[in-house]
C-alpha atoms as a PDB file:
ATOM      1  CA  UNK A   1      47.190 101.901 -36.965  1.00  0.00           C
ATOM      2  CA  UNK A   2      50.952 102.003 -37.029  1.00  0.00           C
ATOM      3  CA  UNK A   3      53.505 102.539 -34.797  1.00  0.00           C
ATOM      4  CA  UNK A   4      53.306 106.392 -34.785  1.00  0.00           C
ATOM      5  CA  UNK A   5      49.679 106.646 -34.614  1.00  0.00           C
ATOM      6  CA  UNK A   6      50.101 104.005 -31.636  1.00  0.00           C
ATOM      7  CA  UNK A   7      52.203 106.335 -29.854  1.00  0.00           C
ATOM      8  CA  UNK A   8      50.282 108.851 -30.276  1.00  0.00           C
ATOM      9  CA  UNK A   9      47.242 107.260 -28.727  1.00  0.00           C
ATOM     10  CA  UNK A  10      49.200 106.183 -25.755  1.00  0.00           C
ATOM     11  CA  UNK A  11      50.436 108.988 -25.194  1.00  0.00           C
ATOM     12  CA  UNK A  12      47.223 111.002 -24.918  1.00  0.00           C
ATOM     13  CA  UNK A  13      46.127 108.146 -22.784  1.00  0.00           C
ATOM     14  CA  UNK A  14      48.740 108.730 -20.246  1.00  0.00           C
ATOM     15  CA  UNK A  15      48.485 112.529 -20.443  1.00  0.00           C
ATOM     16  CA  UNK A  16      44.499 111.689 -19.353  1.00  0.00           C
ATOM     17  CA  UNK A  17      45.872 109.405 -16.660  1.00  0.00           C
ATOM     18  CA  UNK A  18      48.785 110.385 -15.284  1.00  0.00           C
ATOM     19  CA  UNK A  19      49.525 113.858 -16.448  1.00  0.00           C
ATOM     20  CA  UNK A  20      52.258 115.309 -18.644  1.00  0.00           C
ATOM     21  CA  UNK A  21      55.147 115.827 -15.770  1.00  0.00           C
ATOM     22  CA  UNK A  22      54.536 112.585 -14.266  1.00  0.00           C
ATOM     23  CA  UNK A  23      54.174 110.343 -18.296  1.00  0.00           C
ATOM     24  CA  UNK A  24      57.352 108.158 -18.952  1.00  0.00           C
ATOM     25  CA  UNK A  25      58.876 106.936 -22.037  1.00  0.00           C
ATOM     26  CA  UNK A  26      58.122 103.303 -20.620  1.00  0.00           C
ATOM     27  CA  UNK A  27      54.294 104.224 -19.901  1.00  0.00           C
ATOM     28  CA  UNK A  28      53.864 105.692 -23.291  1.00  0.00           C
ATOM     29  CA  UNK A  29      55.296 102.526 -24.820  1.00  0.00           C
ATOM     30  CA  UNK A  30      52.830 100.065 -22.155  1.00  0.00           C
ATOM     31  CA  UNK A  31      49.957 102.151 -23.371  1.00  0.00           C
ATOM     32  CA  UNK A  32      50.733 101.734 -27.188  1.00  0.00           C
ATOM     33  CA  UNK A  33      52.039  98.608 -27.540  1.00  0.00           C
ATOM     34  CA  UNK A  34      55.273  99.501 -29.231  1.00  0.00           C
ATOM     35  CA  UNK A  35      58.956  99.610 -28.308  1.00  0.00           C
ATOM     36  CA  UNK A  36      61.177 102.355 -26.816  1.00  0.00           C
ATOM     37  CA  UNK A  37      62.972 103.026 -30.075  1.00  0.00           C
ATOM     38  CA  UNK A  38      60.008 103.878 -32.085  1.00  0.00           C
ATOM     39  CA  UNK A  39      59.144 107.113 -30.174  1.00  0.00           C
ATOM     40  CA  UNK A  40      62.742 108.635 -31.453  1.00  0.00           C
ATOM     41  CA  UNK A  41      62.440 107.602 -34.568  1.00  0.00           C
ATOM     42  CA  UNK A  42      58.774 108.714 -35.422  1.00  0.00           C
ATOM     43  CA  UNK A  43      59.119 111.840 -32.824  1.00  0.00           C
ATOM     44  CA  UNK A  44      62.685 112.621 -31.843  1.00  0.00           C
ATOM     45  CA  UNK A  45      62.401 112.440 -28.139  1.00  0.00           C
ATOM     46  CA  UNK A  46      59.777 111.767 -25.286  1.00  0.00           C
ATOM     47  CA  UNK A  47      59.423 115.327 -24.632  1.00  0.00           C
ATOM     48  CA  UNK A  48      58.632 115.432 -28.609  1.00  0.00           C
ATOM     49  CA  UNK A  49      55.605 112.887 -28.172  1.00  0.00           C
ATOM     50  CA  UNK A  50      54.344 114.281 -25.265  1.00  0.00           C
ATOM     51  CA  UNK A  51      54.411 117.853 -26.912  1.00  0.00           C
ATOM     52  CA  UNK A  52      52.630 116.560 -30.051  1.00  0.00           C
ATOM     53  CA  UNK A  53      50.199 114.218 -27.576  1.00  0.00           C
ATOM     54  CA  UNK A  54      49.273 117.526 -26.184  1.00  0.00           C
ATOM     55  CA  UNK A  55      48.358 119.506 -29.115  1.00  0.00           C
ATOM     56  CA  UNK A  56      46.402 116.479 -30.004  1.00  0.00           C
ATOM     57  CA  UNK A  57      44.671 116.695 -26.592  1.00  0.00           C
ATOM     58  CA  UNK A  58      44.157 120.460 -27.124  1.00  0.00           C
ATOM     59  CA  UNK A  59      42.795 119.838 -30.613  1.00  0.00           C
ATOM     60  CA  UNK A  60      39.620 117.576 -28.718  1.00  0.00           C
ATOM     61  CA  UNK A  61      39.558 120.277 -25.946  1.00  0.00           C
ATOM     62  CA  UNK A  62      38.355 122.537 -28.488  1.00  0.00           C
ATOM     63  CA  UNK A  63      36.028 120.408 -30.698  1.00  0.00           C
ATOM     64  CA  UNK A  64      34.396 119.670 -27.562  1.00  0.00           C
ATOM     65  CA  UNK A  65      34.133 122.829 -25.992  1.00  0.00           C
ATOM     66  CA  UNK A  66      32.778 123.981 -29.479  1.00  0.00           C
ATOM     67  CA  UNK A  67      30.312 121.483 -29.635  1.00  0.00           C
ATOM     68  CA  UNK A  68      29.225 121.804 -25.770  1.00  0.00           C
ATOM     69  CA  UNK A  69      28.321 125.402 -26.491  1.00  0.00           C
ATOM     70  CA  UNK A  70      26.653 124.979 -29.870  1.00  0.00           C
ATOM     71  CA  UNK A  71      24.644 122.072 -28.237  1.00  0.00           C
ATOM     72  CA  UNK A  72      20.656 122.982 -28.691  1.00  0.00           C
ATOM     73  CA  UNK A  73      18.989 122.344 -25.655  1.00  0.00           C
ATOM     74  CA  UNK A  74      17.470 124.627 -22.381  1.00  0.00           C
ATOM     75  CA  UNK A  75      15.728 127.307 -25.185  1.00  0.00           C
ATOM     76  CA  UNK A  76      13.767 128.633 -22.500  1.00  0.00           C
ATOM     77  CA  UNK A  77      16.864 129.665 -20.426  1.00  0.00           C
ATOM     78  CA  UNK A  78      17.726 132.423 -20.273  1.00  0.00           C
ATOM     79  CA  UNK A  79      20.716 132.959 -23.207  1.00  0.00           C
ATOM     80  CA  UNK A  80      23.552 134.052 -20.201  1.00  0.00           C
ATOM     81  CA  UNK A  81      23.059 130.781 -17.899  1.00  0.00           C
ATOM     82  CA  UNK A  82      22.164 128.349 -21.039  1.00  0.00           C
ATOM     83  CA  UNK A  83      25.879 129.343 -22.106  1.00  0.00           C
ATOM     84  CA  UNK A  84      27.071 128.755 -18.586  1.00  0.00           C
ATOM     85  CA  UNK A  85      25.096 125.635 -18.390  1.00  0.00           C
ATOM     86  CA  UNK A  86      26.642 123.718 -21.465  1.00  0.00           C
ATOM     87  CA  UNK A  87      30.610 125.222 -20.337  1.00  0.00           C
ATOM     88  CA  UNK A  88      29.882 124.020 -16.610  1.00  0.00           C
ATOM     89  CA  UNK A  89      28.389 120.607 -18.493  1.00  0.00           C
ATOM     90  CA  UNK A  90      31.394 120.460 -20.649  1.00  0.00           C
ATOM     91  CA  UNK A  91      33.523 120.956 -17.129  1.00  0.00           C
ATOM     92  CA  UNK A  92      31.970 117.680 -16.230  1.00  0.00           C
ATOM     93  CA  UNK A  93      31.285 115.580 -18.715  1.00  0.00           C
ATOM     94  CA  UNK A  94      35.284 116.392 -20.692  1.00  0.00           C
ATOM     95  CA  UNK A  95      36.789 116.935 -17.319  1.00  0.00           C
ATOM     96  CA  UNK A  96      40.631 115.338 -18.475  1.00  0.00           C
ATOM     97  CA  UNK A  97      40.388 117.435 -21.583  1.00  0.00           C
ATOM     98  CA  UNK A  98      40.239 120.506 -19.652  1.00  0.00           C
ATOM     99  CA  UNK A  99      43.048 119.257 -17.498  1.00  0.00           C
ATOM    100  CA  UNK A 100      44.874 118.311 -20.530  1.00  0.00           C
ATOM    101  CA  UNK A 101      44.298 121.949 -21.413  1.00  0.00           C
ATOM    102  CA  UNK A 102      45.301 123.582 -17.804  1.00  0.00           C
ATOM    103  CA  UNK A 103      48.650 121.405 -17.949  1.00  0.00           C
ATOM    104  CA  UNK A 104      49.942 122.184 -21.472  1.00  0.00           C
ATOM    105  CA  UNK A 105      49.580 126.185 -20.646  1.00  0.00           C
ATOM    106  CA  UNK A 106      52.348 125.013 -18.210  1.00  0.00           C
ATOM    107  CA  UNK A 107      54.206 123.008 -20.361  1.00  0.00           C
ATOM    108  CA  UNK A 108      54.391 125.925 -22.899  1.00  0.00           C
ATOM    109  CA  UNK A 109      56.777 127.149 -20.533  1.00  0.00           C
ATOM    110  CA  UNK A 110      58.983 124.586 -22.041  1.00  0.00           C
ATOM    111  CA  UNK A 111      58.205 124.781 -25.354  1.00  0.00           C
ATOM    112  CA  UNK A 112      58.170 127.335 -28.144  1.00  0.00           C
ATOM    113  CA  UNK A 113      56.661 125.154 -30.080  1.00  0.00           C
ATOM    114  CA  UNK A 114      53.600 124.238 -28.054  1.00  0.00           C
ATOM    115  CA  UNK A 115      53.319 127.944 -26.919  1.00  0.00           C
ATOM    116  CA  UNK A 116      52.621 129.031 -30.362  1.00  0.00           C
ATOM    117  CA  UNK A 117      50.486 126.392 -31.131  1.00  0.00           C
ATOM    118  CA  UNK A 118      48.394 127.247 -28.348  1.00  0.00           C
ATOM    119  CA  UNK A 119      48.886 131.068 -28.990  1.00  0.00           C
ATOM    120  CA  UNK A 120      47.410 130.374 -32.379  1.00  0.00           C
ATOM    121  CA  UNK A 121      44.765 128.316 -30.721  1.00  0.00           C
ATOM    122  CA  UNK A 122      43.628 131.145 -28.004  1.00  0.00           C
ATOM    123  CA  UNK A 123      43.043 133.254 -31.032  1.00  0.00           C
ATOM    124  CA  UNK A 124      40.845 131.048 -32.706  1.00  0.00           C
ATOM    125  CA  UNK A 125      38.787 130.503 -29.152  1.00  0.00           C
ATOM    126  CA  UNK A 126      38.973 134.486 -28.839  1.00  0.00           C
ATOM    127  CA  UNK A 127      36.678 134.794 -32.550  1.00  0.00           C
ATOM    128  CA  UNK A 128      34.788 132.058 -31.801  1.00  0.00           C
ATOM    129  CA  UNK A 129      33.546 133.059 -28.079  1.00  0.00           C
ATOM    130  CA  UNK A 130      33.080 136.626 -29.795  1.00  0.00           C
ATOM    131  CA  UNK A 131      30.733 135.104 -32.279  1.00  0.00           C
ATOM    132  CA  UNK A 132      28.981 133.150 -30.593  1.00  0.00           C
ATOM    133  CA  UNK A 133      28.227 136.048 -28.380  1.00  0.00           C
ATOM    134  CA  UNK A 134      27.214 138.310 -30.771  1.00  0.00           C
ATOM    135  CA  UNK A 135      25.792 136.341 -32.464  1.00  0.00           C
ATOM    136  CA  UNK A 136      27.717 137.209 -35.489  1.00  0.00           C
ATOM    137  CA  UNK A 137      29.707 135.631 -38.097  1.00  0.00           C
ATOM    138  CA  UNK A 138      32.965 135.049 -37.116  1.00  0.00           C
ATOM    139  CA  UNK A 139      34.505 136.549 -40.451  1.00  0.00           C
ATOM    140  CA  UNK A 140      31.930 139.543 -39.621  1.00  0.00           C
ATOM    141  CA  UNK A 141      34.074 140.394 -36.349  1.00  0.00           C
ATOM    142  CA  UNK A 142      36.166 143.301 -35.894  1.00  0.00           C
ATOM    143  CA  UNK A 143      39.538 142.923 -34.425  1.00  0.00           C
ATOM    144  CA  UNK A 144      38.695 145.366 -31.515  1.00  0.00           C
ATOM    145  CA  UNK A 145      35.313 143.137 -31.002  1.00  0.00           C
ATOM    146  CA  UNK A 146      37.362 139.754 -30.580  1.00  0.00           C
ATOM    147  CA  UNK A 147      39.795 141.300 -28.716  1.00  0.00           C
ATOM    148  CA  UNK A 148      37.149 142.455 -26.377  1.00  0.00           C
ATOM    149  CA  UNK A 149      33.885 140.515 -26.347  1.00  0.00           C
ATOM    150  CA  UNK A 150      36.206 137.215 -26.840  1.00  0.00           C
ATOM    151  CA  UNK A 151      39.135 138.227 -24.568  1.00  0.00           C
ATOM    152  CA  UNK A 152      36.699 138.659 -21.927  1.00  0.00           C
ATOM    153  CA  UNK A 153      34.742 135.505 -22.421  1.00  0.00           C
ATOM    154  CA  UNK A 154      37.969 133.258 -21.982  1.00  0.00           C
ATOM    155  CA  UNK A 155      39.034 134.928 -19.225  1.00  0.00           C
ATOM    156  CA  UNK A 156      35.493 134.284 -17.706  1.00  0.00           C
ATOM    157  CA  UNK A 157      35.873 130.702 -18.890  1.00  0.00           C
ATOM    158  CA  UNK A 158      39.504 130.408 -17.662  1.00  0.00           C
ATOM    159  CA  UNK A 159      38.481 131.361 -13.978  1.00  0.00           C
ATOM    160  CA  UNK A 160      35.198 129.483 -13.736  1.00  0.00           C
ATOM    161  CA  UNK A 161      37.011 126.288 -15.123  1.00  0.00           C
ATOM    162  CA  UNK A 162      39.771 126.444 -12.760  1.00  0.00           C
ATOM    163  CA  UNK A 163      37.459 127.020 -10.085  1.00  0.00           C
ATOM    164  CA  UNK A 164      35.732 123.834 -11.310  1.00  0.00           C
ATOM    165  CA  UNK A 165      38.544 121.631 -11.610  1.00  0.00           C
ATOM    166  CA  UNK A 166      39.618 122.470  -8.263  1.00  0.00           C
ATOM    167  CA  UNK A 167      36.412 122.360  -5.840  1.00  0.00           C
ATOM    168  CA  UNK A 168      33.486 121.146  -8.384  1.00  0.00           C
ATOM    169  CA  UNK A 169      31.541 121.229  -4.661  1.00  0.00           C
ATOM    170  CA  UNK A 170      31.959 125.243  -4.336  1.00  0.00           C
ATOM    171  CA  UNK A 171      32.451 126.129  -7.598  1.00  0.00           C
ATOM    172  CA  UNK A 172      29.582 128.597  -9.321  1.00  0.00           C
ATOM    173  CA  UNK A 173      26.247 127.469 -11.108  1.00  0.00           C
ATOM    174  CA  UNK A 174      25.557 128.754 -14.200  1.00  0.00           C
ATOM    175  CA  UNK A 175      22.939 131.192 -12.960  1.00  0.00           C
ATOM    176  CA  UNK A 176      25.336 132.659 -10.471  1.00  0.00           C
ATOM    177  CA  UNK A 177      28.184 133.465 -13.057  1.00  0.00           C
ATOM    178  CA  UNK A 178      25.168 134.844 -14.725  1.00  0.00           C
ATOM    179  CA  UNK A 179      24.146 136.884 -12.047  1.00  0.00           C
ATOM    180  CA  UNK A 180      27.786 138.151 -11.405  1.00  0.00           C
ATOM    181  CA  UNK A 181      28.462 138.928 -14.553  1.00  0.00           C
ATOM    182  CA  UNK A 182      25.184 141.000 -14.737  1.00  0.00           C
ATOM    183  CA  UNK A 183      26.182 142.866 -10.909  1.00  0.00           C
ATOM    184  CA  UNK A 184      29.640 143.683 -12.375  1.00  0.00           C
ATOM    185  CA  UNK A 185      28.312 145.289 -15.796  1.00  0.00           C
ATOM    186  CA  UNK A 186      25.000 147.025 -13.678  1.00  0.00           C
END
């Protein structure tokens, strides 16, 4: 690997570790290996590395969340709490991608850049969720079916993994999301 790949990697390494507010120039360069000039020259600024460490963080966030809910497994569940069962397993097993995840909606704040990549991202997550749902195609979906079906899904998603993150002790199973969800729609 190179310098900017290097950076790159230590980067995402301290965003795991130490978080994006609290990541210095100086850790990213212990973590890589490489020298305080390199991250303006391959990325303009700090801020610049951090933003692109991020989208690289959010990138895994979704490959795994994809895979956690495509995962075979728990057939004889019932469909509602097998899906809760691989999210909350993806909660635990990819808990600093999530954070990762939680911390650059903040830093989008910042960022126009990030904020649209994660825009973009949300709408991808949106089809996906609907599909998966459904049980449909993605390219099969309606607009007014993603922006229902898969609007609601990741705001499910969004609220059971903050609850998670924060108190894994009183957070919901899967079968009592399940059972909530079914109350609310009854």
């Amino acid at each position: 690997m190179g310098h900017r790949e290097n950076l790159l990697d230590g980067a995402k390494r301290c965003l795991y570790e130490k978080g994006y507010a609290r990541t210095t120039a100086r850790d990213i360069v212990a973590a890589s290996g490489t020298n305080l000039g390199s991250i303006g020259y391959h990325y303009g600024s700090t801020e610049g590395l951090l933003n692109a460490a991020m989208l690289s963080a959010i990138e895994e966030w979704g490959d795994a969340v994809a895979t956690a809910l495509a995962t075979e497994g728990d057939e004889d569940a019932d469909p509602l709490v097998r899906y809760w069962r691989r999210v909350i397993g993806s909660l635990q097993t990819d808990r600093r991608l999530w954070l990762a995840s939680v911390e650059s909606t903040i830093q989008a704040e910042h960022s126009p850049e990030l904020r649209a990549q994660i825009a973009d991202g949300m709408d991808q997550g949106r089809a996906g969720l609907a599909a998966m749902l459904t049980g449909r195609d993605e390219q099969d979906l309606d607009d007014e079916t993603i922006r229902t079906v898969g609007s609601v899904a990741m705001a499910l998603m969004s609220g059971v993994m903050i609850q998670w993150l924060m108190d894994p002790a009183r957070a919901p199973s899967a079968e009592q999301v399940a059972a909530g969800i079914r109350a609310l729609t009854a």
